[in-house]
PDB file of N, CA and C in Angstrom:
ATOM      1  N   UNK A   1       0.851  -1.177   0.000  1.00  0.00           N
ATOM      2  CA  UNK A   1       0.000   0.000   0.000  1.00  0.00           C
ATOM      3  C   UNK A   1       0.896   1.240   0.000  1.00  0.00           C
ATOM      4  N   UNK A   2       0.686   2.052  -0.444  1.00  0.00           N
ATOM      5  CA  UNK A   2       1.538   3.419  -1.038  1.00  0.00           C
ATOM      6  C   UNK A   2       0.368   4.393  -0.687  1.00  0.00           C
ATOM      7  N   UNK A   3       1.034   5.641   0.093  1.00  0.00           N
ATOM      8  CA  UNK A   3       0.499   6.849   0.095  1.00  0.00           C
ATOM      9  C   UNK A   3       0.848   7.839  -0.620  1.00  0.00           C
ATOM     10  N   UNK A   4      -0.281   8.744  -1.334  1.00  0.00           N
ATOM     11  CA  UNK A   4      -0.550  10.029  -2.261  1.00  0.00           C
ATOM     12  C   UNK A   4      -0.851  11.044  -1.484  1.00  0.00           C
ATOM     13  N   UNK A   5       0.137  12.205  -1.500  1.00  0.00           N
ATOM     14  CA  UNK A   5      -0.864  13.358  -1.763  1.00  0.00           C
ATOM     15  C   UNK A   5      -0.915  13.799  -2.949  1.00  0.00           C
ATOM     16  N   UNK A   6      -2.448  14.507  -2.766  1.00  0.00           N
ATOM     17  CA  UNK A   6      -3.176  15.264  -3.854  1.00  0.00           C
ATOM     18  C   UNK A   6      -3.854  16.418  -3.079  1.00  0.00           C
ATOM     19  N   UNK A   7      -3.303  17.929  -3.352  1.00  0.00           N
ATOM     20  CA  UNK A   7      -3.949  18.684  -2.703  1.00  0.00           C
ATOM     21  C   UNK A   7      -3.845  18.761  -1.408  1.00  0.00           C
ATOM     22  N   UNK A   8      -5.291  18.766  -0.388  1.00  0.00           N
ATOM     23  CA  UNK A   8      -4.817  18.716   1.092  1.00  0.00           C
ATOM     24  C   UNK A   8      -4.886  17.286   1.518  1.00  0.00           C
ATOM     25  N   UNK A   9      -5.358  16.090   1.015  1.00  0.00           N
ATOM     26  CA  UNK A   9      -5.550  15.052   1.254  1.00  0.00           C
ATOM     27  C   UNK A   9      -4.328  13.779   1.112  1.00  0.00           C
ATOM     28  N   UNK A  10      -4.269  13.110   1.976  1.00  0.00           N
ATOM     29  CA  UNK A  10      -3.343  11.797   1.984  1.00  0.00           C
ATOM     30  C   UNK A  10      -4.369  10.514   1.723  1.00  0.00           C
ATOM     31  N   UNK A  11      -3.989  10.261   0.534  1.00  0.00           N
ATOM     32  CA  UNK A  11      -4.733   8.757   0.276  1.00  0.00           C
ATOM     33  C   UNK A  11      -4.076   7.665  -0.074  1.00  0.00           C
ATOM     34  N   UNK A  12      -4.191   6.824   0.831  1.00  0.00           N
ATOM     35  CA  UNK A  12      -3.682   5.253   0.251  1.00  0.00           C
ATOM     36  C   UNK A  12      -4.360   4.727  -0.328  1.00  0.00           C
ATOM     37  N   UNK A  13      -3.555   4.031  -1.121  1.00  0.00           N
ATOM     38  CA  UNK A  13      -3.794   3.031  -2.864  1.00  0.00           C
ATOM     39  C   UNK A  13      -2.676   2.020  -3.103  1.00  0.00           C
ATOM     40  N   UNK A  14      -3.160   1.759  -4.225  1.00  0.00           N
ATOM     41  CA  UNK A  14      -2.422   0.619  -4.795  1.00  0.00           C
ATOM     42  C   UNK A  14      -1.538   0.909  -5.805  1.00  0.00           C
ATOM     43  N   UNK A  15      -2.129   2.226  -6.515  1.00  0.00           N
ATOM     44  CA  UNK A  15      -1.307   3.392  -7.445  1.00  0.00           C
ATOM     45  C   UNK A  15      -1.750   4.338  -7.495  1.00  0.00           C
ATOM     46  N   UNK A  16      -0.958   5.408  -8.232  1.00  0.00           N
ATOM     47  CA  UNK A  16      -1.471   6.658  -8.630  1.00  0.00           C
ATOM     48  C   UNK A  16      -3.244   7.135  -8.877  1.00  0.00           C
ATOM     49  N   UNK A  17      -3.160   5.763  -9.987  1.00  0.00           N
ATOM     50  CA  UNK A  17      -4.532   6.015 -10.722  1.00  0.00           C
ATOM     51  C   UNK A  17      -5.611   6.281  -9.377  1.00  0.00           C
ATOM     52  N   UNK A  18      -5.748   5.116  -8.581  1.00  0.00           N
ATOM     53  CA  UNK A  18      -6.414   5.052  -8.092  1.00  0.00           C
ATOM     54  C   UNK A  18      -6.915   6.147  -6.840  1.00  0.00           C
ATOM     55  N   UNK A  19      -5.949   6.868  -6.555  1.00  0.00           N
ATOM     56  CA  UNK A  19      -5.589   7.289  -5.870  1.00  0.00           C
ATOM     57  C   UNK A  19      -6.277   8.708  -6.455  1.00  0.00           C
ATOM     58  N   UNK A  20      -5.642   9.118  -7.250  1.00  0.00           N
ATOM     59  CA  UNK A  20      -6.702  10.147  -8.707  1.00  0.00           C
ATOM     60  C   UNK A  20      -8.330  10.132  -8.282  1.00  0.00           C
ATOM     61  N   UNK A  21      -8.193   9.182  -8.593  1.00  0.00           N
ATOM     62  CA  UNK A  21     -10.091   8.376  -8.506  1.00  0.00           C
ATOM     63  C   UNK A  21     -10.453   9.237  -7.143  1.00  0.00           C
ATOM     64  N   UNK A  22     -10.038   8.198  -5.974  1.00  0.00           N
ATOM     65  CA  UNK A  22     -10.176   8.886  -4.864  1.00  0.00           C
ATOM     66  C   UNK A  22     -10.767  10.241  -4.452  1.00  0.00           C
ATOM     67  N   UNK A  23      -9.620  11.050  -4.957  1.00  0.00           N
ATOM     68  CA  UNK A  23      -9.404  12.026  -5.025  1.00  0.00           C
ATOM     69  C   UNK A  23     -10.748  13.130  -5.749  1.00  0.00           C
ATOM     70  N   UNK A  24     -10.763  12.567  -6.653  1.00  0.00           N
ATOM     71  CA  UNK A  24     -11.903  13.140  -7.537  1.00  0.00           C
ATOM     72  C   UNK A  24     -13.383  12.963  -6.954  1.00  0.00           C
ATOM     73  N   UNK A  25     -13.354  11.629  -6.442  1.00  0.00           N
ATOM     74  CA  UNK A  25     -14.770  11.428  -5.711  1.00  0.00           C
ATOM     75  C   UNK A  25     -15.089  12.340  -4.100  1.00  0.00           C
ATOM     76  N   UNK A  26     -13.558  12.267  -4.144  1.00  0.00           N
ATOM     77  CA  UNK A  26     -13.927  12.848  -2.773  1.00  0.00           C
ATOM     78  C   UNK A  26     -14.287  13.985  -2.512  1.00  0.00           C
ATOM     79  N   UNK A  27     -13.949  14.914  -3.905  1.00  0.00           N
ATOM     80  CA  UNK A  27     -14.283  16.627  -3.608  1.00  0.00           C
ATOM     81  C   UNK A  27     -15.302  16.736  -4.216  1.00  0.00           C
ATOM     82  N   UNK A  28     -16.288  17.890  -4.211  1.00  0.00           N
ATOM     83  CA  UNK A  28     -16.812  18.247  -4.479  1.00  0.00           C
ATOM     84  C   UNK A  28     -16.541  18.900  -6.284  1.00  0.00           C
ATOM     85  N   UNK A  29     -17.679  18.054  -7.312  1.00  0.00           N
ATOM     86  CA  UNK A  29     -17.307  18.562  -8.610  1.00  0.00           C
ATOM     87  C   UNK A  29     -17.450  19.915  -8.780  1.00  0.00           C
ATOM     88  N   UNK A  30     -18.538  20.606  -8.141  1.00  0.00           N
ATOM     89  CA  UNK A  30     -19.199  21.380  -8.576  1.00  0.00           C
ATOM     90  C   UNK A  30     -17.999  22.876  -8.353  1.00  0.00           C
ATOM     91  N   UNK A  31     -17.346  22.341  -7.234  1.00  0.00           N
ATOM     92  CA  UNK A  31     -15.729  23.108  -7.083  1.00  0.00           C
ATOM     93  C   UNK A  31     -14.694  22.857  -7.496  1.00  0.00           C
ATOM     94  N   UNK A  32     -14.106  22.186  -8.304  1.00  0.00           N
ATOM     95  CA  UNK A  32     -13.364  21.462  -8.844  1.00  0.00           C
ATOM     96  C   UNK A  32     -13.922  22.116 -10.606  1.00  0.00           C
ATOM     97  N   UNK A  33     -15.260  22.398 -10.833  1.00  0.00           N
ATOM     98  CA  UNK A  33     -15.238  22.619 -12.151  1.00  0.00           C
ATOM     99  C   UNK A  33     -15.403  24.298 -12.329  1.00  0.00           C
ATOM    100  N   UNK A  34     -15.879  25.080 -11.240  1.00  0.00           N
ATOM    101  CA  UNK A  34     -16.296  26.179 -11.222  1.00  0.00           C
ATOM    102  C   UNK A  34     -15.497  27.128 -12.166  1.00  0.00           C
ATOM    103  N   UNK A  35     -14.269  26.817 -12.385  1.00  0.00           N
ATOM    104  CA  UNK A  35     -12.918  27.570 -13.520  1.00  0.00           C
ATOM    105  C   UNK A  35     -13.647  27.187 -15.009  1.00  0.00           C
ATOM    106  N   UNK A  36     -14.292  25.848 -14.842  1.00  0.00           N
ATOM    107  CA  UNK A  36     -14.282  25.486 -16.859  1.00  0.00           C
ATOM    108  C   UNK A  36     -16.137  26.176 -16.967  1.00  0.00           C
ATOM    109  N   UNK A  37     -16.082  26.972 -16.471  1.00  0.00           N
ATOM    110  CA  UNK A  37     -17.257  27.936 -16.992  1.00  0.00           C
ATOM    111  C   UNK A  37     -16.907  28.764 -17.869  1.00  0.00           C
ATOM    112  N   UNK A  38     -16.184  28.807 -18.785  1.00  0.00           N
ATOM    113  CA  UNK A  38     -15.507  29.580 -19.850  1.00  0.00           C
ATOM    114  C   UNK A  38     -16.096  30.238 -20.777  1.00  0.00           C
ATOM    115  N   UNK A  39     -16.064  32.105 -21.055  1.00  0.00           N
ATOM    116  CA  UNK A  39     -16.323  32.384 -22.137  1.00  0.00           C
ATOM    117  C   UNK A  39     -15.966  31.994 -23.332  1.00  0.00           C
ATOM    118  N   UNK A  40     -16.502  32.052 -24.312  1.00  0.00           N
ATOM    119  CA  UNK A  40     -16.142  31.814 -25.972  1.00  0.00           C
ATOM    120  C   UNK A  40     -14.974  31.909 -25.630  1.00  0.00           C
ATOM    121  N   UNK A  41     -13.979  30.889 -26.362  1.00  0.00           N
ATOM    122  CA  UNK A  41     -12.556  31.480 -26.945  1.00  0.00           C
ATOM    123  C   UNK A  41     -11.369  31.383 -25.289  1.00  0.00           C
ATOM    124  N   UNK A  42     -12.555  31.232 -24.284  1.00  0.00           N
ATOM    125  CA  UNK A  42     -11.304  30.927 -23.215  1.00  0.00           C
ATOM    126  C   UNK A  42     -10.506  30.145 -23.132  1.00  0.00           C
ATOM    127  N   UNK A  43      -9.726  29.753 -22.452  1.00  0.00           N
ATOM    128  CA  UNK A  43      -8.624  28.471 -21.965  1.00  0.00           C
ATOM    129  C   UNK A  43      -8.470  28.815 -20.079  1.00  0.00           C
ATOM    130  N   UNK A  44      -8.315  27.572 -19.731  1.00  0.00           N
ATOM    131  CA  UNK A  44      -8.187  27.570 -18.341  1.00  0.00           C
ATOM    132  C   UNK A  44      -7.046  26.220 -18.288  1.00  0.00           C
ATOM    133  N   UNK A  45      -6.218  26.514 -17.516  1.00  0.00           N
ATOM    134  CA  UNK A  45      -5.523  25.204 -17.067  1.00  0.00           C
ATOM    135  C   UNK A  45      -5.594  24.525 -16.174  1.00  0.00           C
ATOM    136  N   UNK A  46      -5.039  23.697 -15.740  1.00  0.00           N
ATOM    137  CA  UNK A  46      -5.486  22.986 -14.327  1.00  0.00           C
ATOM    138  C   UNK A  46      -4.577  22.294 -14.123  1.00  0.00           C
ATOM    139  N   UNK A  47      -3.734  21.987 -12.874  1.00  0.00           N
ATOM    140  CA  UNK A  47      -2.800  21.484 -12.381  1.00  0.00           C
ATOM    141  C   UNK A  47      -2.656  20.842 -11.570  1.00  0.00           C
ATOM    142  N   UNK A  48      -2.658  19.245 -11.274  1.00  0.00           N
ATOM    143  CA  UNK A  48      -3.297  18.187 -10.420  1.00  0.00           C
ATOM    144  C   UNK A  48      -1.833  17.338  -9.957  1.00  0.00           C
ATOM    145  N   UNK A  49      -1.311  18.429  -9.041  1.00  0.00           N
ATOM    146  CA  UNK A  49       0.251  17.516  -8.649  1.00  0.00           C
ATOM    147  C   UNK A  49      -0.107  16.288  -7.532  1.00  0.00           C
ATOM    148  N   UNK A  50       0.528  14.875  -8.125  1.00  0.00           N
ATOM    149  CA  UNK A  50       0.090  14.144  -6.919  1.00  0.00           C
ATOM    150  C   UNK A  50       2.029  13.370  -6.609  1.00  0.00           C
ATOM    151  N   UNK A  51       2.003  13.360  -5.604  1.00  0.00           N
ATOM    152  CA  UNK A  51       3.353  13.146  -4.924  1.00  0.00           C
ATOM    153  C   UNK A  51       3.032  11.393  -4.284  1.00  0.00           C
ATOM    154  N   UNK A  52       4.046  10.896  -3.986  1.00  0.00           N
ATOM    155  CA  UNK A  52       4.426   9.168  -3.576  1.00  0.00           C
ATOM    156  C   UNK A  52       5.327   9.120  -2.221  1.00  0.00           C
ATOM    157  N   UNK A  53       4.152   9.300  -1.245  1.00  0.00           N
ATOM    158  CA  UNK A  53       5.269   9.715   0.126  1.00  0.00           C
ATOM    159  C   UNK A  53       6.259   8.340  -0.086  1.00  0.00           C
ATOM    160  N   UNK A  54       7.482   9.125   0.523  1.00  0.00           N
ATOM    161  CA  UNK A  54       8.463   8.041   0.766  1.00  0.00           C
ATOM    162  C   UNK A  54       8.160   7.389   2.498  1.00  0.00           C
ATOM    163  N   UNK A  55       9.043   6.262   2.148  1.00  0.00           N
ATOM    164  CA  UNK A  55       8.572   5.156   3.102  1.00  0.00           C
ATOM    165  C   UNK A  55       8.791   5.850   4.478  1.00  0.00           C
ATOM    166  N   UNK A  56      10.141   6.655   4.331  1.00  0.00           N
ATOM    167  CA  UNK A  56      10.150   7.438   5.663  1.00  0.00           C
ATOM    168  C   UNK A  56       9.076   8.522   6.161  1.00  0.00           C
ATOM    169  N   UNK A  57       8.438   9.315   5.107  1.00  0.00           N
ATOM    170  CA  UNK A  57       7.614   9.693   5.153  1.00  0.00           C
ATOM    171  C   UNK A  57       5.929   9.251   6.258  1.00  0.00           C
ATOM    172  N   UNK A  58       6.185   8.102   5.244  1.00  0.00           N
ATOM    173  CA  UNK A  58       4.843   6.935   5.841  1.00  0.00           C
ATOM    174  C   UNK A  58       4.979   6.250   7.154  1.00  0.00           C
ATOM    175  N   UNK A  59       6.234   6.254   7.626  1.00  0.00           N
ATOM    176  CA  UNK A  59       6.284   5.926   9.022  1.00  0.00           C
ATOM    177  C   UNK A  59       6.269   6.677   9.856  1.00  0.00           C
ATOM    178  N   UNK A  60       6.662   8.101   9.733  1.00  0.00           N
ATOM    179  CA  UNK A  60       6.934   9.437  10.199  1.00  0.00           C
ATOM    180  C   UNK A  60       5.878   9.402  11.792  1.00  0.00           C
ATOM    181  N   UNK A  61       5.984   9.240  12.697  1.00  0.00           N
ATOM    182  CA  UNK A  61       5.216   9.508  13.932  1.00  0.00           C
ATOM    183  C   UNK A  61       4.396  11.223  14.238  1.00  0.00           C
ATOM    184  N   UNK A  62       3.679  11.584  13.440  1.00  0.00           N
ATOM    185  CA  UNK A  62       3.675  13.091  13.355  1.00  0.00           C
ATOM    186  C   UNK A  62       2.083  13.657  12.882  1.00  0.00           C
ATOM    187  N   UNK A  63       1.776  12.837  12.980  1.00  0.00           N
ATOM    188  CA  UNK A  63      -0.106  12.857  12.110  1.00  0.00           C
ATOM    189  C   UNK A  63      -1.258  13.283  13.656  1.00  0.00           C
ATOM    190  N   UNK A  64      -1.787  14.293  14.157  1.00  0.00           N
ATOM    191  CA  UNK A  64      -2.052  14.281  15.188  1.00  0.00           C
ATOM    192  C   UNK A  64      -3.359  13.725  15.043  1.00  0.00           C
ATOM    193  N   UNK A  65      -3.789  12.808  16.059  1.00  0.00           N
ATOM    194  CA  UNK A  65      -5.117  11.715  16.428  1.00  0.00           C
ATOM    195  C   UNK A  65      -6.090  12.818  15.719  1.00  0.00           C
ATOM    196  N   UNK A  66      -6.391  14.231  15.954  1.00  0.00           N
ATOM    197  CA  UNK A  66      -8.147  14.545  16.058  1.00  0.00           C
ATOM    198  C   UNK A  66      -7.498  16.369  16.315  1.00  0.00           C
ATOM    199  N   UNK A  67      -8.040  16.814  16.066  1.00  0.00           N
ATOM    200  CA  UNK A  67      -8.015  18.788  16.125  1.00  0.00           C
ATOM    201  C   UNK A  67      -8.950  18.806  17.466  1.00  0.00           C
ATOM    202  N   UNK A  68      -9.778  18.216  18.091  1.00  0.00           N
ATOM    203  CA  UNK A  68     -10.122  18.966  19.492  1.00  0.00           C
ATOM    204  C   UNK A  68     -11.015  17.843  20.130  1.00  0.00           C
ATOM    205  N   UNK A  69     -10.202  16.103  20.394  1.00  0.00           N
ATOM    206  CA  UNK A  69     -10.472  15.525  21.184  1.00  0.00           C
ATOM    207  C   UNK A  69     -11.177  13.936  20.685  1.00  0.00           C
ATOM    208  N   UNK A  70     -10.520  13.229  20.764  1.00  0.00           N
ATOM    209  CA  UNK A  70     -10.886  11.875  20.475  1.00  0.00           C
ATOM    210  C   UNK A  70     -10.730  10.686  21.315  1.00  0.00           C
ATOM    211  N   UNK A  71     -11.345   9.588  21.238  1.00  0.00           N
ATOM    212  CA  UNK A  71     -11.250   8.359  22.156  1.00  0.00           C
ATOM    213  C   UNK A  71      -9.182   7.846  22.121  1.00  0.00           C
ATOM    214  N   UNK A  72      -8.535   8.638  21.156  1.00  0.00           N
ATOM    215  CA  UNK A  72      -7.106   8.419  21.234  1.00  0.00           C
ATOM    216  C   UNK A  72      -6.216   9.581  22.895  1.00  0.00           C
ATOM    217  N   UNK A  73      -6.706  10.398  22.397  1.00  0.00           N
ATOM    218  CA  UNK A  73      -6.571  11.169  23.521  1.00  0.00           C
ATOM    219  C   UNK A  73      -7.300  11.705  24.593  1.00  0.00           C
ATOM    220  N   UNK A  74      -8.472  11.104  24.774  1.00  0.00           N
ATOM    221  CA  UNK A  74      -9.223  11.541  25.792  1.00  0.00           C
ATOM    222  C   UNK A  74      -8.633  11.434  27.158  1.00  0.00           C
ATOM    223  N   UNK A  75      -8.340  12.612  27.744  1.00  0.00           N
ATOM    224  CA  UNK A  75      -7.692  12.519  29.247  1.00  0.00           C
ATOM    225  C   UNK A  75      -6.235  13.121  29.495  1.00  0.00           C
ATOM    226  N   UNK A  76      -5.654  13.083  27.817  1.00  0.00           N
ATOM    227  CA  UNK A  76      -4.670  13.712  28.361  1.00  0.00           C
ATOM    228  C   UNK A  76      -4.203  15.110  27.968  1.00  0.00           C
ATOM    229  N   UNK A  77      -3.221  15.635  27.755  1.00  0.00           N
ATOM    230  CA  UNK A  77      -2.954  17.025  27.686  1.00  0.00           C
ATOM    231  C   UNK A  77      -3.033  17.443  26.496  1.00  0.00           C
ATOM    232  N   UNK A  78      -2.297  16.404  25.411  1.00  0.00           N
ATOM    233  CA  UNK A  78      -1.666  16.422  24.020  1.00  0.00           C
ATOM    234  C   UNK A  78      -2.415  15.703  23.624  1.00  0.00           C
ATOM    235  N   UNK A  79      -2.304  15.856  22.115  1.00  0.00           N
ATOM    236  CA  UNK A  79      -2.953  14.359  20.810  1.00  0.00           C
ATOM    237  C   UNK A  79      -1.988  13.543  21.146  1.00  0.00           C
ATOM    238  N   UNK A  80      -2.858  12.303  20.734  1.00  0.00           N
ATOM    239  CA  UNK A  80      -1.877  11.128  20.064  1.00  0.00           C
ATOM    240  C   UNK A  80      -0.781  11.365  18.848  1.00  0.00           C
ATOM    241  N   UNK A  81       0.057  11.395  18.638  1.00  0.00           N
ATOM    242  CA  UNK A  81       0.109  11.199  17.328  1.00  0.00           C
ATOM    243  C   UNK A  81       0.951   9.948  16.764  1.00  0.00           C
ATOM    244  N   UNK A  82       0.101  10.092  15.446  1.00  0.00           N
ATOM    245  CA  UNK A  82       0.470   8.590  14.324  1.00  0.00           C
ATOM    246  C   UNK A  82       0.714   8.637  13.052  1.00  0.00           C
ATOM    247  N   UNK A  83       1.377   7.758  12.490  1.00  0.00           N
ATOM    248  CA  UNK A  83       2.102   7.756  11.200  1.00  0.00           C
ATOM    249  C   UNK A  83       1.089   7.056  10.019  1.00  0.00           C
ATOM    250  N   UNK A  84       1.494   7.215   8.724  1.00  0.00           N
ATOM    251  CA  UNK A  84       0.629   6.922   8.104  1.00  0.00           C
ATOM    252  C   UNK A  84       0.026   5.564   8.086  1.00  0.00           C
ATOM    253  N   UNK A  85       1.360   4.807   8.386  1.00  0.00           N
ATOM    254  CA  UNK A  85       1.465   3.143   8.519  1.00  0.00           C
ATOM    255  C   UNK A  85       0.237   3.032   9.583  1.00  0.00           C
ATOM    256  N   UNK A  86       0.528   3.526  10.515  1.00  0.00           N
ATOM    257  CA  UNK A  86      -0.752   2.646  11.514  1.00  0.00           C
ATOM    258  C   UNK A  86      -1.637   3.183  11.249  1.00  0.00           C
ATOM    259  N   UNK A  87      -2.117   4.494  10.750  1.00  0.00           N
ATOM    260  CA  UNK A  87      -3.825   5.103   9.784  1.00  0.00           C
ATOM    261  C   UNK A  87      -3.715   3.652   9.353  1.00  0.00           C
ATOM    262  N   UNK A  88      -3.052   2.951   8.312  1.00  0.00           N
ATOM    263  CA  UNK A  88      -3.133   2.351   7.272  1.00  0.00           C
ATOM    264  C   UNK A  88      -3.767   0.971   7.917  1.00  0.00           C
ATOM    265  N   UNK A  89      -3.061   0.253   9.157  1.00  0.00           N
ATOM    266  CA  UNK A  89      -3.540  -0.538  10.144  1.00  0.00           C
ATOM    267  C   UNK A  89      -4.708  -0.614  10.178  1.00  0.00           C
ATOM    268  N   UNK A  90      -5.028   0.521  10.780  1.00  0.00           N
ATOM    269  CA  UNK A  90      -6.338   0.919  11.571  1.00  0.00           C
ATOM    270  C   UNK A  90      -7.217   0.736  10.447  1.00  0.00           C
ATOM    271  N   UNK A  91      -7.505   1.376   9.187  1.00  0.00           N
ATOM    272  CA  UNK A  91      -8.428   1.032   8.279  1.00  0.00           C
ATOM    273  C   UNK A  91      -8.170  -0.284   7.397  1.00  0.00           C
ATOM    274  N   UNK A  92      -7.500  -1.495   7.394  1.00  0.00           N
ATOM    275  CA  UNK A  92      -7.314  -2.792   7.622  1.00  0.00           C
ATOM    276  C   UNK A  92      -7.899  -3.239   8.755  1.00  0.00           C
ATOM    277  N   UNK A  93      -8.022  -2.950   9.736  1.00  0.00           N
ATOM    278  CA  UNK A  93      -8.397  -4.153  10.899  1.00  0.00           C
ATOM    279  C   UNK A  93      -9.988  -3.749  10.794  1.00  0.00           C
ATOM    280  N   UNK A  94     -10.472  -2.524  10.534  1.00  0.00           N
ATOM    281  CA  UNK A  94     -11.843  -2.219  10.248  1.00  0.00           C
ATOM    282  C   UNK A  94     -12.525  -2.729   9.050  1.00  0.00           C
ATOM    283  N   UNK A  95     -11.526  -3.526   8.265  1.00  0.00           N
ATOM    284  CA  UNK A  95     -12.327  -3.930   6.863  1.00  0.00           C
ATOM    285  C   UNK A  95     -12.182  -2.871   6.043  1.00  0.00           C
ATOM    286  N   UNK A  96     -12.284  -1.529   6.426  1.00  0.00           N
ATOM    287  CA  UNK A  96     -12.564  -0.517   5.582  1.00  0.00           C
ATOM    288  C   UNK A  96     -11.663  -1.258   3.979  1.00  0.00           C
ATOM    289  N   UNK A  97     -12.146  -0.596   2.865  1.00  0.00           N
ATOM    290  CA  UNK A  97     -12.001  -0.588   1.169  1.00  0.00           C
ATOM    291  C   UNK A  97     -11.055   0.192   0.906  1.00  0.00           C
ATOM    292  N   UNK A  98      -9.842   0.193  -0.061  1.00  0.00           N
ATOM    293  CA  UNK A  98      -8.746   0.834  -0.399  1.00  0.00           C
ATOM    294  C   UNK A  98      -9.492   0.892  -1.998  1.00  0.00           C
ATOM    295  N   UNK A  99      -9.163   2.053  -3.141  1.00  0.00           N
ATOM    296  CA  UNK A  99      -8.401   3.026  -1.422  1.00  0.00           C
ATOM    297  C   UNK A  99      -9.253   4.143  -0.639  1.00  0.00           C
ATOM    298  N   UNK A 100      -8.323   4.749   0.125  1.00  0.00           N
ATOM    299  CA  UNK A 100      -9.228   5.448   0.884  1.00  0.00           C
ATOM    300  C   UNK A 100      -8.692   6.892   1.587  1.00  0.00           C
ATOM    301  N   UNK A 101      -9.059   8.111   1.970  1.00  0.00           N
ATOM    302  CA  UNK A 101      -8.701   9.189   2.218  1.00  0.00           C
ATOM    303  C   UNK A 101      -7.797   9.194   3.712  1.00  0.00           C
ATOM    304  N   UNK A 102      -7.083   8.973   4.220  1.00  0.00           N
ATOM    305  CA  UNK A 102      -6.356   8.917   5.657  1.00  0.00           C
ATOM    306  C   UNK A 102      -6.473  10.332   6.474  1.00  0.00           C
ATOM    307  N   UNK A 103      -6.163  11.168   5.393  1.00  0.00           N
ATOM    308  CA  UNK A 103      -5.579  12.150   6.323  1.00  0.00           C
ATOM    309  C   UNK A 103      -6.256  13.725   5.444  1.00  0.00           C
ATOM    310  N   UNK A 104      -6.861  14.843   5.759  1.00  0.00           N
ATOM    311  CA  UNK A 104      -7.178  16.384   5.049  1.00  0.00           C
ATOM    312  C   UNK A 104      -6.759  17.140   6.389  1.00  0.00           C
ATOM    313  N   UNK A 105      -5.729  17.712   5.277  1.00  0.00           N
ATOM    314  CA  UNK A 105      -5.002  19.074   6.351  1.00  0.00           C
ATOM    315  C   UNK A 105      -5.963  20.427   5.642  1.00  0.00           C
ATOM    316  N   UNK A 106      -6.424  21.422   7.092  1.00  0.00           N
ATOM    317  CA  UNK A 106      -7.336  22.366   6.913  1.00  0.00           C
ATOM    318  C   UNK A 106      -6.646  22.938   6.570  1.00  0.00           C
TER     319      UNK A 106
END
């Protein structure tokens, strides 16, 4: 399993493509197309960088549990924090379907 970003989102997949897919389902079209409303004669470009975290990356201990309180940190001062690998765990031991969105930074 290999992690993508695209945008603000971290998604694990199996490849790129899929990962694309993801990606596309997951936002909203209707924002995503709002640019190709084009007068006559326009052009618009669009630029869809998707990156292949490295493995160090994906182990990285640095992903915080929750923004203001979850059953990971309930009780104590700080978040948890976790790497992509055990996100990746965690939606394996749930069954959850790959691929799938892990992580949206606000």
């Amino acid at each position: 399993m290999h992690v993508y970003q695209i945008d603000k989102y971290a998604i694990a997949a199996e490849n790129a493509e899929q990962a694309y897919f993801c990606w596309l389902n997951t936002n909203d079209v209707d924002d995503l197309c709002d640019c190709l409303s084009l007068e006559e004669g326009g052009v618009e470009e669009l630029t869809i960088v998707i990156s292949r975290l490295t493995t160090e990356q994906i182990n990285a201990v640095d992903i915080p549990c929750c923004n203001d309180g979850c059953h990971l940190c309930d009780g104590l001062d700080d978040n948890v924090y976790l790497s992509y690998a055990i996100l990746i765990e965690h939606h394996q031991a749930q069954g959850d379907s790959f691929p799938t969105v892990l992580t949206k930074d606000e």
